[in-house]
C-alpha atoms as a PDB file:
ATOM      1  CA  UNK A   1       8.584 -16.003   4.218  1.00  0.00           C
ATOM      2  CA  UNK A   2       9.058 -12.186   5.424  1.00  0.00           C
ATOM      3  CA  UNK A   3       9.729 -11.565   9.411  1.00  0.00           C
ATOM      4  CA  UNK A   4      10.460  -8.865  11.225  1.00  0.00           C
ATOM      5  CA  UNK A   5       8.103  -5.931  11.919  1.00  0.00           C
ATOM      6  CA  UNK A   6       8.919  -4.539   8.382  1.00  0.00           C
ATOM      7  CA  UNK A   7      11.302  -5.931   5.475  1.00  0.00           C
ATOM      8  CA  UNK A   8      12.128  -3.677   2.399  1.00  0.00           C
ATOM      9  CA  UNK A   9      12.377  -6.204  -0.270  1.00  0.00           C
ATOM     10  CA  UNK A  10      14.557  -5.715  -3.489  1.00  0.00           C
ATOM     11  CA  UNK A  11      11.619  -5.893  -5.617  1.00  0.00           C
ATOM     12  CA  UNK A  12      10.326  -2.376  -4.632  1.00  0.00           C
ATOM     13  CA  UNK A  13       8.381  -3.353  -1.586  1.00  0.00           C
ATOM     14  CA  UNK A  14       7.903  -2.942   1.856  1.00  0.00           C
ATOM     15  CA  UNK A  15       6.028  -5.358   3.771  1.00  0.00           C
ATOM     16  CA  UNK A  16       5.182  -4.588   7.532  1.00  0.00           C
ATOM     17  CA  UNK A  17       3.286  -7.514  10.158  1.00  0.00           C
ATOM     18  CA  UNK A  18      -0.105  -7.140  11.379  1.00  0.00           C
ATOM     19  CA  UNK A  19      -1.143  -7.747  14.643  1.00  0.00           C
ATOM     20  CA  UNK A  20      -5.161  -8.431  13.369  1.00  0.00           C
ATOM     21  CA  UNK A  21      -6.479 -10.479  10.577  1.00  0.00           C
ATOM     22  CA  UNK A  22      -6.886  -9.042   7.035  1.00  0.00           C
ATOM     23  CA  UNK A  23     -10.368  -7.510   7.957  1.00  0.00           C
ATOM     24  CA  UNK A  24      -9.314  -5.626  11.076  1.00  0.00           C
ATOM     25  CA  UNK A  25      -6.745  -4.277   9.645  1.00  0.00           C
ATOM     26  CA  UNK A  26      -8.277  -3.218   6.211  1.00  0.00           C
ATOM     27  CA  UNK A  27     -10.944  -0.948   8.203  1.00  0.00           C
ATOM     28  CA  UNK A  28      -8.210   0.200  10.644  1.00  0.00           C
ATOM     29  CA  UNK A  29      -6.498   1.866   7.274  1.00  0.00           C
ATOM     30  CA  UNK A  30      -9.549   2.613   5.936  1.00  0.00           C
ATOM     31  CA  UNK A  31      -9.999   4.404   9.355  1.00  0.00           C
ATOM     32  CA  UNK A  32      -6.539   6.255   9.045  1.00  0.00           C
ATOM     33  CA  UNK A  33      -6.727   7.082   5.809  1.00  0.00           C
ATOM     34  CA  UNK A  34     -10.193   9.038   6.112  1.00  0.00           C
ATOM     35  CA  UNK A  35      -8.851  10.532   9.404  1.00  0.00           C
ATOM     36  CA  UNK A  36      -6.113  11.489   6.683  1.00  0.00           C
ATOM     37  CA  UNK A  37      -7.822  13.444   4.746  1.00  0.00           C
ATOM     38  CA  UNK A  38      -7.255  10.930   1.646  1.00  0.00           C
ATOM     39  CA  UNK A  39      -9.134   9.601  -0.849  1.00  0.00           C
ATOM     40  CA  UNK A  40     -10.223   5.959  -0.967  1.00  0.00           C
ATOM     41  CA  UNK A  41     -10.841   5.095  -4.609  1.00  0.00           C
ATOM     42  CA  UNK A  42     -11.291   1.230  -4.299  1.00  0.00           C
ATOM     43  CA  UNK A  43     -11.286  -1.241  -1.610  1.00  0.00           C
ATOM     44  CA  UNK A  44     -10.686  -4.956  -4.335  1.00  0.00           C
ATOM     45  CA  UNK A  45     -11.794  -8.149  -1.970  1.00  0.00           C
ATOM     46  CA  UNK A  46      -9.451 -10.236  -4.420  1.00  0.00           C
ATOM     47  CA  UNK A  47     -10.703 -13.308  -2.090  1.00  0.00           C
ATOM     48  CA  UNK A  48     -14.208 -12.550  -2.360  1.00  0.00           C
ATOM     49  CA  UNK A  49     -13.863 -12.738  -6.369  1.00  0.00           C
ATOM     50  CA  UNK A  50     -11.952 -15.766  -6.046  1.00  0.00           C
ATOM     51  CA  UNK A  51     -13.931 -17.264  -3.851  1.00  0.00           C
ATOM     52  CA  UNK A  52     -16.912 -16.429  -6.708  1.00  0.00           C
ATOM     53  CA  UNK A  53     -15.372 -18.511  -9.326  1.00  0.00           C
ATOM     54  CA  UNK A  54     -14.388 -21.328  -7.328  1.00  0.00           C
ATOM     55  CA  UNK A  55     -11.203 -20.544  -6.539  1.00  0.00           C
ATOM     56  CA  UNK A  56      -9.591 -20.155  -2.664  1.00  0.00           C
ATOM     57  CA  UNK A  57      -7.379 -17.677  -2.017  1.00  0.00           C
ATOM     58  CA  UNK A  58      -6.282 -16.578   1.115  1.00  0.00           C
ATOM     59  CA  UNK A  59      -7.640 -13.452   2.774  1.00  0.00           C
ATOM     60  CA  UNK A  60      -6.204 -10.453   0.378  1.00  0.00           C
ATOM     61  CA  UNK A  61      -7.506  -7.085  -0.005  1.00  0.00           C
ATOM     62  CA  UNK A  62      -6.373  -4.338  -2.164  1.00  0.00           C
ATOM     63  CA  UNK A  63      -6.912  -0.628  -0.856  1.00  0.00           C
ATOM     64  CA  UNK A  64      -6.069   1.944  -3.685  1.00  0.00           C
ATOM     65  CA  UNK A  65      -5.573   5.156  -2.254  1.00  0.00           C
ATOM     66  CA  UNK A  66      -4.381   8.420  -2.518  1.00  0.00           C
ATOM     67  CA  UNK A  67      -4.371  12.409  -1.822  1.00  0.00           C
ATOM     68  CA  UNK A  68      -4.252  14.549  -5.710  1.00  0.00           C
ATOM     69  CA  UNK A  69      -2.423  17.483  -4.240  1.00  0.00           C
ATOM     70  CA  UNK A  70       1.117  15.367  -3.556  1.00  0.00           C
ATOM     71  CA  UNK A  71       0.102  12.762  -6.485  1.00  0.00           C
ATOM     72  CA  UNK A  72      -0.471  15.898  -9.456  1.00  0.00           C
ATOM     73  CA  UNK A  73       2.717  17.395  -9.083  1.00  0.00           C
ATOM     74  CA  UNK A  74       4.653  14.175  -9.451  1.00  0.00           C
ATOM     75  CA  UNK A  75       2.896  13.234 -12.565  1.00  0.00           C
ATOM     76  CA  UNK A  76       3.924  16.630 -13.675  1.00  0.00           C
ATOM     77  CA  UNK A  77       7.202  15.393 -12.834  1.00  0.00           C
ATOM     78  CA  UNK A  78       7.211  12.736 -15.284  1.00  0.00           C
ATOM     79  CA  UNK A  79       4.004  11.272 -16.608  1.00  0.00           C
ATOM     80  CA  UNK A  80       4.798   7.735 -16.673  1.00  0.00           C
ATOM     81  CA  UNK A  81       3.963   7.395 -12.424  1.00  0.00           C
ATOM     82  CA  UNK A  82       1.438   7.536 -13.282  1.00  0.00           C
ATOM     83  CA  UNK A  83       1.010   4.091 -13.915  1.00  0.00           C
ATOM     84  CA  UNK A  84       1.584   3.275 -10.183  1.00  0.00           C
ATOM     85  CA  UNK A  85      -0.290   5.861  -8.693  1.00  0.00           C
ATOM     86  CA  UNK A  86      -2.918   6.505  -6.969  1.00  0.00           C
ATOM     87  CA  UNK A  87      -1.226   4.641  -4.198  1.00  0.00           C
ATOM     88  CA  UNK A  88      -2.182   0.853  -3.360  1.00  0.00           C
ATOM     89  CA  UNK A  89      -1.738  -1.148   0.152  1.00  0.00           C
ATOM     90  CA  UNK A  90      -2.726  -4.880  -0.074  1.00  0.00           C
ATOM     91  CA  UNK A  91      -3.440  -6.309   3.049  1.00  0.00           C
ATOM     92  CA  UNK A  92      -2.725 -10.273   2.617  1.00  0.00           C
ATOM     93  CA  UNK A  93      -2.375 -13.330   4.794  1.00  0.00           C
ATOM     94  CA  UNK A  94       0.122 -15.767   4.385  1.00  0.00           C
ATOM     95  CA  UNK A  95       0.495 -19.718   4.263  1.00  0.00           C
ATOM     96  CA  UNK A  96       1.627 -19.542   8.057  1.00  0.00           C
ATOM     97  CA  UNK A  97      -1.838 -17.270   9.121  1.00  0.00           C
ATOM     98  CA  UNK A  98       0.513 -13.792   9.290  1.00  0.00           C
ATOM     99  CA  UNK A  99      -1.059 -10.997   7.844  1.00  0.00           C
ATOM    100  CA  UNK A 100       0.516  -8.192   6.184  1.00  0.00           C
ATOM    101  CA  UNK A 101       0.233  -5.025   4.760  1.00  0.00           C
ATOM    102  CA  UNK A 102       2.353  -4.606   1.285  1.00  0.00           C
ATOM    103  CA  UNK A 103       2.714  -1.372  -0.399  1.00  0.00           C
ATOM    104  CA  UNK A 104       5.172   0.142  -3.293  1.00  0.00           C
ATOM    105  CA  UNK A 105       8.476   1.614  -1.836  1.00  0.00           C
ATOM    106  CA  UNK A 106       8.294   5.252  -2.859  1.00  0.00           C
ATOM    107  CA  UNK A 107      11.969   5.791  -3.686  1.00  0.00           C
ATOM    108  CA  UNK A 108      11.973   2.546  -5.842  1.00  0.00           C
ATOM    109  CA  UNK A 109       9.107   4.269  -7.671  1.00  0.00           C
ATOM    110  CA  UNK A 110      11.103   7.318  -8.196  1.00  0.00           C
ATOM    111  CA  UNK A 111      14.116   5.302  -9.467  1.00  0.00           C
ATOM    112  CA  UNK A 112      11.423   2.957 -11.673  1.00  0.00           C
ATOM    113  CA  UNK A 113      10.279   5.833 -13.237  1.00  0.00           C
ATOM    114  CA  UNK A 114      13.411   8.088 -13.440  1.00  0.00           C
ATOM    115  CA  UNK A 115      11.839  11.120 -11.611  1.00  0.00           C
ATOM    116  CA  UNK A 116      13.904  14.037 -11.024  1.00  0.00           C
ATOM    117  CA  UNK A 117      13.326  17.343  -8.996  1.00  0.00           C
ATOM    118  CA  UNK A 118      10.351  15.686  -6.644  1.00  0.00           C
ATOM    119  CA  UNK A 119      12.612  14.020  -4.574  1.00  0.00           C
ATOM    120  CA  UNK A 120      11.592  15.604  -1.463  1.00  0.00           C
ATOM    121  CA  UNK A 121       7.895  14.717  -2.511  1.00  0.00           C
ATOM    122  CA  UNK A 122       8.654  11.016  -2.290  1.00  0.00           C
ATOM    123  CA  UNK A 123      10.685  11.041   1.427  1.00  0.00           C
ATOM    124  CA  UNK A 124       7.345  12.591   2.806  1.00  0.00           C
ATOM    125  CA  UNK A 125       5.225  10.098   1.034  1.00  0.00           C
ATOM    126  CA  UNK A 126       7.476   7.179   2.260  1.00  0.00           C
ATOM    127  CA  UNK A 127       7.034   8.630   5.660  1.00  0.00           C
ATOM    128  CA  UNK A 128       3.341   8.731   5.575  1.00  0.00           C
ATOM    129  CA  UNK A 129       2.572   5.356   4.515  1.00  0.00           C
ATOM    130  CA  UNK A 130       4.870   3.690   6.820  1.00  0.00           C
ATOM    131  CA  UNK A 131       3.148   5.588   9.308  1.00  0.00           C
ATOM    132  CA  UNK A 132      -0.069   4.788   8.313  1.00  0.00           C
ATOM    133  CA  UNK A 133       0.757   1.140   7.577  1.00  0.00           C
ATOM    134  CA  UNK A 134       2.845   1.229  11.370  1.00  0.00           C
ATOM    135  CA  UNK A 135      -1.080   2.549  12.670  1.00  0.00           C
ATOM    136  CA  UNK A 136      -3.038   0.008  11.022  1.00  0.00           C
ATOM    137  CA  UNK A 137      -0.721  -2.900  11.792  1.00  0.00           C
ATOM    138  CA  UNK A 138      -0.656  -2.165  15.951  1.00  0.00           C
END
C-alpha cells in the first residue's frame, strides 16, 4: 500500500493521496484541466462498467487527457509515444478507503520510448501534471 503525499514507483508511476473520494476529485481535475486549456477526450467509469456486468470494483475512473500542441511535437520525436499519449490520470480508491490519483511518470515515458531531443518537453509536462494532480488532490 502507497503512503505519503506522493510515491514515484519503479514501474513508471506516480501516485499522489486525495483528500476527497474518487468523484470529488475526478470533477476537481476535470475542473483544472478545462481551466487548463486542455482537452478532455474521455472520462472511463471503469466501476460503473463493472458494476454492469456484475462485477464490484472499487471506485476507479480513468480521465484521458491532453493538450496537441506539447503532445505533436513529441510524436514527431519518435512515433512510438504515441502509444501512451494523450495523457491518462486514474483516480482509484484503495482496499483501506484512500483515494488516489495515478498517472504515467513523464521521464519514464521518455526512457520507455527512447526519445531524444524533447527532453525539455517532458520536465514541463512532469511539472504540470503534478501540479494539476497536487490541485485536484487538496
Amino acid at each position: 500500500m502507497m503512503s505519503g503525499v506522493a510515491n514515484a514507483a519503479s514501474d513508471g508511476v506516480i501516485s499522489v493521496a486525495s483528500q476527497h473520494d474518487v468523484n470529488q476529485t475526478a470533477e476537481r481535475m476535470l475542473s483544472i484541466l478545462e481551466q487548463k486549456g486542455m482537452t478532455v477526450f474521455n472520462q472511463v467509469k471503469h466501476s460503473d462498467g463493472a458494476e454492469k456486468v456484475g462485477i464490484e470494483l472499487r471506485d476507479t475512473q480513468l480521465i484521458i487527457f491532453g493538450n496537441p500542441k506539447v503532445g505533436s511535437p513529441l510524436m514527431k520525436c519518435q512515433q512510438l509515444i504515441a502509444l501512451d499519449l494523450p495523457q491518462k490520470a486514474l483516480i482509484w480508491q484503495d482496499e483501506a478507503g484512500k483515494v488516489w490519483i495515478s498517472y504515467n511518470d513523464p521521464q519514464y515515458l521518455a526512457k520507455r520510448h527512447q526519445v531524444a531531443g524533447c527532453d525539455p518537453v517532458f520536465g514541463k509536462i512532469a511539472g504540470a501534471l503534478a501540479g494539476i494532480s497536487k490541485a485536484a488532490a487538496n
